[in-house]
C-alpha atoms as a PDB file:
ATOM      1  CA  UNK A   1      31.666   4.198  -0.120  1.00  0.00           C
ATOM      2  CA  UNK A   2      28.312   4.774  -1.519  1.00  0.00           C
ATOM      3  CA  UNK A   3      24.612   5.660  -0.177  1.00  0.00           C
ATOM      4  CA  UNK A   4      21.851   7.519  -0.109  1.00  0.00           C
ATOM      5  CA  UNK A   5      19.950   8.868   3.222  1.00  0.00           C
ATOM      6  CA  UNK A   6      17.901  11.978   4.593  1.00  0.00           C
ATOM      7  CA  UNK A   7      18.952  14.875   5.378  1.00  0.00           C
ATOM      8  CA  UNK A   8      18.189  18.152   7.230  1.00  0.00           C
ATOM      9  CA  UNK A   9      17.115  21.093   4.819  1.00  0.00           C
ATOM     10  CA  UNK A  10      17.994  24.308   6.329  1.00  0.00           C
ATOM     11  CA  UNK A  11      14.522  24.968   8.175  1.00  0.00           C
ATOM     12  CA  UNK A  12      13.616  21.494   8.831  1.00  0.00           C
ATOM     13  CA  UNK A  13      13.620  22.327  12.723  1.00  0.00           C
ATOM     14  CA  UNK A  14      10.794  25.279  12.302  1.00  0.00           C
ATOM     15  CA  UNK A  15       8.502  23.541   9.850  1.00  0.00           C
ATOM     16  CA  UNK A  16       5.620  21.539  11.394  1.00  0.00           C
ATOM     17  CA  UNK A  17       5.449  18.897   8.210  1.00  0.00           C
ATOM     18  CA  UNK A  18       9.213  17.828   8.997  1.00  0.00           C
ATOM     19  CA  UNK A  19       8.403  17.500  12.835  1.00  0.00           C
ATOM     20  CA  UNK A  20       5.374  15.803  12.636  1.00  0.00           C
ATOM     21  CA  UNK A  21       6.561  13.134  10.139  1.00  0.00           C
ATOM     22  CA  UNK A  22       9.214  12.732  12.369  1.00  0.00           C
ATOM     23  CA  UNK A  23       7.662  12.076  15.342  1.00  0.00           C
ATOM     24  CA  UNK A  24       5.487   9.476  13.344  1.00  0.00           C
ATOM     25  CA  UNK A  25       8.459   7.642  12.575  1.00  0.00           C
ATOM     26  CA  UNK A  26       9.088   7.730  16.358  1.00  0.00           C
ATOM     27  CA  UNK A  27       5.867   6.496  17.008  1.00  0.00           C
ATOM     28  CA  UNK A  28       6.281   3.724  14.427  1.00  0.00           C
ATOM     29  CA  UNK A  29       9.325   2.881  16.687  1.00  0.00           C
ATOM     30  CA  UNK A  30      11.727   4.296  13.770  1.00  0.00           C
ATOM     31  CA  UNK A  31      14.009   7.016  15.644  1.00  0.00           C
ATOM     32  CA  UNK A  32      16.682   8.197  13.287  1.00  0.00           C
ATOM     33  CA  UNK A  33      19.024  11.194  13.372  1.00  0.00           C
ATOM     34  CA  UNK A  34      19.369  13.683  10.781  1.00  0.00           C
ATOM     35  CA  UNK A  35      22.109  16.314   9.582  1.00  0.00           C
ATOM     36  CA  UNK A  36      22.326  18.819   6.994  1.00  0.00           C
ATOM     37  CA  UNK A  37      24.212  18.002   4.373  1.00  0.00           C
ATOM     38  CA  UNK A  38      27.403  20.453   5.302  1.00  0.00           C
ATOM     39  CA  UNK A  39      27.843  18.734   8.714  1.00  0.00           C
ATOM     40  CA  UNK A  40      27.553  15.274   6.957  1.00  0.00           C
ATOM     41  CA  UNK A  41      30.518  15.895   4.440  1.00  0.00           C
ATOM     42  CA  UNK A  42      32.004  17.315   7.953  1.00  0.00           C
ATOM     43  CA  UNK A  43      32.004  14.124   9.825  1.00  0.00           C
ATOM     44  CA  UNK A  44      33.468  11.941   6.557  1.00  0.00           C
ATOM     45  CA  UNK A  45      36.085  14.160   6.114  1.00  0.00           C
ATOM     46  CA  UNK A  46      36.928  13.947   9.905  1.00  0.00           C
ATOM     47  CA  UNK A  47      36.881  10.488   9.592  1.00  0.00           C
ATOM     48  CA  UNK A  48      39.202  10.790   6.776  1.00  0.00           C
ATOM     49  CA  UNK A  49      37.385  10.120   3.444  1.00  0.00           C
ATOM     50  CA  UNK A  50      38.060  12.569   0.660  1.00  0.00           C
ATOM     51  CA  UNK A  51      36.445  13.200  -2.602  1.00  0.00           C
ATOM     52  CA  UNK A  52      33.266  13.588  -0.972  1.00  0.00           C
ATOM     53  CA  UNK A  53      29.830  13.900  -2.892  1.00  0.00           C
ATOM     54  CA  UNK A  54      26.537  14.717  -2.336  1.00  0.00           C
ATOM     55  CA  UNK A  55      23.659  14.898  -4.895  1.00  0.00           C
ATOM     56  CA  UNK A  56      20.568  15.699  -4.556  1.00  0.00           C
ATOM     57  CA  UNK A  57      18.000  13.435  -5.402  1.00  0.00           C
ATOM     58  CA  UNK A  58      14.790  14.860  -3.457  1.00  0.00           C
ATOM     59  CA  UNK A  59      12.861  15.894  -6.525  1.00  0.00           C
ATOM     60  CA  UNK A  60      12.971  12.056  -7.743  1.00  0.00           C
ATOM     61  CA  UNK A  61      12.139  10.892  -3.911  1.00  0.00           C
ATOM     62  CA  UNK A  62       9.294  13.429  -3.722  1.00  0.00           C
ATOM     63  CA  UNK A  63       7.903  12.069  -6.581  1.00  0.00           C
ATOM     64  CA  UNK A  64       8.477   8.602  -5.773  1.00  0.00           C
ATOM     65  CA  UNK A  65       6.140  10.020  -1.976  1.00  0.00           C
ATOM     66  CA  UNK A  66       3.599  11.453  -4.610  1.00  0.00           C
ATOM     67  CA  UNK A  67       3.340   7.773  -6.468  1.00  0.00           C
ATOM     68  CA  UNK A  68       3.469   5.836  -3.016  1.00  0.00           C
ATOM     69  CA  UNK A  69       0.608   8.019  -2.133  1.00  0.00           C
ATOM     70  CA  UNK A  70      -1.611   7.286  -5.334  1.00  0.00           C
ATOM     71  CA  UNK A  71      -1.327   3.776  -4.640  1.00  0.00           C
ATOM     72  CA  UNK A  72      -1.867   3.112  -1.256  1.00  0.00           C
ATOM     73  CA  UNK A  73      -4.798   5.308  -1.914  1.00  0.00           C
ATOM     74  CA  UNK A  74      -5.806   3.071  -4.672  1.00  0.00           C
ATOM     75  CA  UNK A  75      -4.880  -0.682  -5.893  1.00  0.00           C
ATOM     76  CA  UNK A  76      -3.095  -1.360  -2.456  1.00  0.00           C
ATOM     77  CA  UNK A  77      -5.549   0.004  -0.276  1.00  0.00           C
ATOM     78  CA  UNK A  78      -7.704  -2.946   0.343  1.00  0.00           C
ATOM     79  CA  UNK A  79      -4.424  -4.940   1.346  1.00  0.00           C
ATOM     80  CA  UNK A  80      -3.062  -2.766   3.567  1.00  0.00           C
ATOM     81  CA  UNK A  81      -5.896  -2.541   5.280  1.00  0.00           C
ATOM     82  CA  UNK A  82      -6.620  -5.787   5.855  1.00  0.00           C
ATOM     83  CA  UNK A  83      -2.550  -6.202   6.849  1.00  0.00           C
ATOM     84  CA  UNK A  84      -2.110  -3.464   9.313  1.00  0.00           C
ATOM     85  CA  UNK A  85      -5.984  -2.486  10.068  1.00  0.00           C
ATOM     86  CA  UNK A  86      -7.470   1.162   9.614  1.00  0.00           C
ATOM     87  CA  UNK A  87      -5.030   2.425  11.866  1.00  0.00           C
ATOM     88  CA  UNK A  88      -2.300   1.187  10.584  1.00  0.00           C
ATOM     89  CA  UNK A  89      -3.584   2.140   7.045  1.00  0.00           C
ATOM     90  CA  UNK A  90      -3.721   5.807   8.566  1.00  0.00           C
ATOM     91  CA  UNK A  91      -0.603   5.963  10.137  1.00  0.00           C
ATOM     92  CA  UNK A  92       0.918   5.140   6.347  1.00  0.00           C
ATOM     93  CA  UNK A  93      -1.064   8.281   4.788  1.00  0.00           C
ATOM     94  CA  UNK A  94       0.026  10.292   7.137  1.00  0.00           C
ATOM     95  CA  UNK A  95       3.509   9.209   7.455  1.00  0.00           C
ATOM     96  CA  UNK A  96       3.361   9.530   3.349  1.00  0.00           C
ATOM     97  CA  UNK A  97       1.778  13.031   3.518  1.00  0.00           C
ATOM     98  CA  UNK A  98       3.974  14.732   5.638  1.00  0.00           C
ATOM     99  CA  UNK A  99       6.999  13.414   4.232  1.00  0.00           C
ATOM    100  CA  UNK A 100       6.265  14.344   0.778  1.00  0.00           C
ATOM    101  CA  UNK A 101       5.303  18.211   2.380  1.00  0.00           C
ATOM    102  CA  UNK A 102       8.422  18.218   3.976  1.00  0.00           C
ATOM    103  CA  UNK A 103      10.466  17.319   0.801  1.00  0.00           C
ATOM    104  CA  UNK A 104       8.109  19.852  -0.880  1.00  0.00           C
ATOM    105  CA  UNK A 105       8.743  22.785   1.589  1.00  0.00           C
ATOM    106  CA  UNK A 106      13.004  21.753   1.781  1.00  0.00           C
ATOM    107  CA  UNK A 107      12.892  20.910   5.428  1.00  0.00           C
ATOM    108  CA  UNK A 108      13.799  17.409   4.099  1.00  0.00           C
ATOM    109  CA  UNK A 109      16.020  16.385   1.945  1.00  0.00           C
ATOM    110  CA  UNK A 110      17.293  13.142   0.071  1.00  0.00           C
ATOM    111  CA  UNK A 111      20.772  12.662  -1.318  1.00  0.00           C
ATOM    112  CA  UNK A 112      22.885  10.229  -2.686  1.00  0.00           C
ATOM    113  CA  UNK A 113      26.324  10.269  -1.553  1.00  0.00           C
ATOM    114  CA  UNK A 114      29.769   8.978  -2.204  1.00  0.00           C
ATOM    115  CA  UNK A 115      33.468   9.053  -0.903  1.00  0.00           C
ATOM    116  CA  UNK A 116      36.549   7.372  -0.993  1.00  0.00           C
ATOM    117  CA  UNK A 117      38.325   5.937   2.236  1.00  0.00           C
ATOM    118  CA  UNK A 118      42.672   6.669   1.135  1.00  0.00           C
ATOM    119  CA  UNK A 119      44.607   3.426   1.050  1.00  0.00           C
END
């Protein structure tokens, strides 16, 4: 098995730019659950998968947040706009902002992930 997903940095819970771009994602009607990474490689090896893997990729993902941002601030602006309204627009900035301070701050993080299921 193979993947990437979020994940829980160890403060995530006390750090208002991880709540707040997680209750936009509510909001959006996006309500996900996150772990930390230790209680992730928990539940696979519960569920019997060995050879478990994470890697960190948050670095790459808060720079891919950082580029997102530049261009829905600039050559896709107009666009979005006129797709999802000012609102809409907004909701994407802000969703975008906080997101990339969270990965900044390690309240969020990104990993890839891999296992193998015994035969």
């Amino acid at each position: 098995m193979i993947g990437s997903d979020w994940f829980l940095g160890s403060n995530a819970l006390s750090t208002d730019d991880y709540k707040i771009w997680h209750e936009n994602l509510k909001k959006a009607g996006l309500d996900f659950f996150f772990t930390e990474p230790k209680e992730t490689i928990a539940a696979y090896s519960r569920s019997g998968f060995e050879n478990i893997k994470l890697t960190d990729n948050t670095g790459w993902i808060f720079e891919e947040s950082n580029r997102h941002l530049e261009i829905v601030h600039s050559t896709s602006r107009e666009a979005l706009i006129s797709a999802l309204g000012d609102d809409g627009y907004k909701n994407i900035i802000e969703r975008t902002e906080h997101r990339a301070a969270a990965l900044a701050s390690g309240a969020l993080l990104h990993m890839n992930f891999q296992a193998q299921k015994p035969v």
